[in-house]
Protein backbone atom coordinates (compact mmCIF):
# COMPACT_ATOMS: atom_id res chain seq x y z
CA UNK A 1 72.06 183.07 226.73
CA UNK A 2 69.63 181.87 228.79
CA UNK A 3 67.11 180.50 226.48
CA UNK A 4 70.27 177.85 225.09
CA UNK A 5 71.15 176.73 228.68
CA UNK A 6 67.20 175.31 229.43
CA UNK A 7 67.16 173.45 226.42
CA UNK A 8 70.63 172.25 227.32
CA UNK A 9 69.02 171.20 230.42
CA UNK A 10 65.51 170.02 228.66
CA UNK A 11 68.06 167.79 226.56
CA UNK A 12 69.89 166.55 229.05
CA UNK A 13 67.07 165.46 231.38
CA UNK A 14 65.41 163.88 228.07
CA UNK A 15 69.00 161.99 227.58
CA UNK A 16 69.25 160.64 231.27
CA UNK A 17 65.17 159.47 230.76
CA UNK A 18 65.73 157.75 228.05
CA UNK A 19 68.92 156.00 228.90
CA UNK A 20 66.47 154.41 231.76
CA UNK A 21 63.93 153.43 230.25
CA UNK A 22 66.25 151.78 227.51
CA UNK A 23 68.43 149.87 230.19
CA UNK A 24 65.03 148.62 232.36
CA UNK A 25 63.92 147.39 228.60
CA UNK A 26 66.97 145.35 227.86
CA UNK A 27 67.87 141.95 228.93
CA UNK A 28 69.08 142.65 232.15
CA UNK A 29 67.19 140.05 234.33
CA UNK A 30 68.69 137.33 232.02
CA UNK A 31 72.43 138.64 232.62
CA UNK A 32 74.92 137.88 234.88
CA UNK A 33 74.99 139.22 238.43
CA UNK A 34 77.50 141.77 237.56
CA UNK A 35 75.93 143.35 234.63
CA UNK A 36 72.52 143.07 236.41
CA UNK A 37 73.67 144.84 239.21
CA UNK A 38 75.31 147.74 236.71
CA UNK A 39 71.92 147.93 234.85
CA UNK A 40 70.10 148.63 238.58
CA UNK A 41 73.13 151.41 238.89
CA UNK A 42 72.48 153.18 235.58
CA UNK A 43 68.71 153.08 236.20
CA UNK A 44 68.80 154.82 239.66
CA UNK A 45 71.31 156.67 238.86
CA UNK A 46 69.97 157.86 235.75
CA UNK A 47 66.59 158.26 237.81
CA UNK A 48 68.47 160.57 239.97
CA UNK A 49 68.45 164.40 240.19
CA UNK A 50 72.85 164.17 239.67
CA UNK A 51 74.04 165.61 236.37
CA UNK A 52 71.41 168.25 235.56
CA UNK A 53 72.28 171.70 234.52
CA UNK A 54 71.57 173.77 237.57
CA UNK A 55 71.80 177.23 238.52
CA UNK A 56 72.63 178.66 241.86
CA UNK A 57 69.13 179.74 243.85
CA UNK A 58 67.01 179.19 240.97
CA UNK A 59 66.91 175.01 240.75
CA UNK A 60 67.23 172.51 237.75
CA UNK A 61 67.68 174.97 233.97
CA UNK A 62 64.48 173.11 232.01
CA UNK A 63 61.88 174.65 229.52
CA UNK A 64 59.67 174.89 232.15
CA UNK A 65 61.93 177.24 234.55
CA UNK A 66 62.60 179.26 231.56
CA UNK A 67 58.97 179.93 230.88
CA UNK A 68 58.49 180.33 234.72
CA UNK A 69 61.50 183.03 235.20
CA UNK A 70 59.99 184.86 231.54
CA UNK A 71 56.34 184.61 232.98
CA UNK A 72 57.57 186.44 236.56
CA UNK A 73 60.18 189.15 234.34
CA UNK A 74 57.07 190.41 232.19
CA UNK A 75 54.76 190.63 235.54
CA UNK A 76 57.72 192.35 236.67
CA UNK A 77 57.78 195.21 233.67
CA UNK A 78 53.96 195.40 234.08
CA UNK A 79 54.18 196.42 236.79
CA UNK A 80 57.04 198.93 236.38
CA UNK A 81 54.95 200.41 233.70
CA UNK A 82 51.56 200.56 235.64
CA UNK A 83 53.47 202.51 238.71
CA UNK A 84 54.88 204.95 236.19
């Protein structure tokens, strides 16, 4: 269960990247105040740490966290199995 919610997360934080980067590479300087100043919005926004998967005490769910949290679990049984 925990191996599907970090990609969640991985695909999520790919999403929000590339939904910046495609709204600085539109035409947004060449649009009207209004739409410029939305474009600016979804690009901070979207720059943002708001709206990634998260868990309580452990920080944002991404590939790298999961490989992190694996990493310190097997340490973890080493050493369980070197004491006994």
């Amino acid at each position: 269960m925990f191996w599907p919610l970090c990609e969640a997360g991985e695909a999520v934080a790919a999403a929000r990247e590339s939904l910046a980067g495609s709204a600085y590479r539109g035409s947004w300087l060449e649009a009207a105040p209004r739409e410029r100043r939305d474009a600016l919005l979804l690009m901070t926004a979207a720059s943002g740490r708001g709206g990634l998967l998260r868990g309580r005490g452990v920080g944002t769910l991404r590939r790298r966290f999961f490989f992190k949290a694996i990493r310190a679990w097997f340490n973890f049984l080493q050493t369980l199995i070197n004491v006994f």
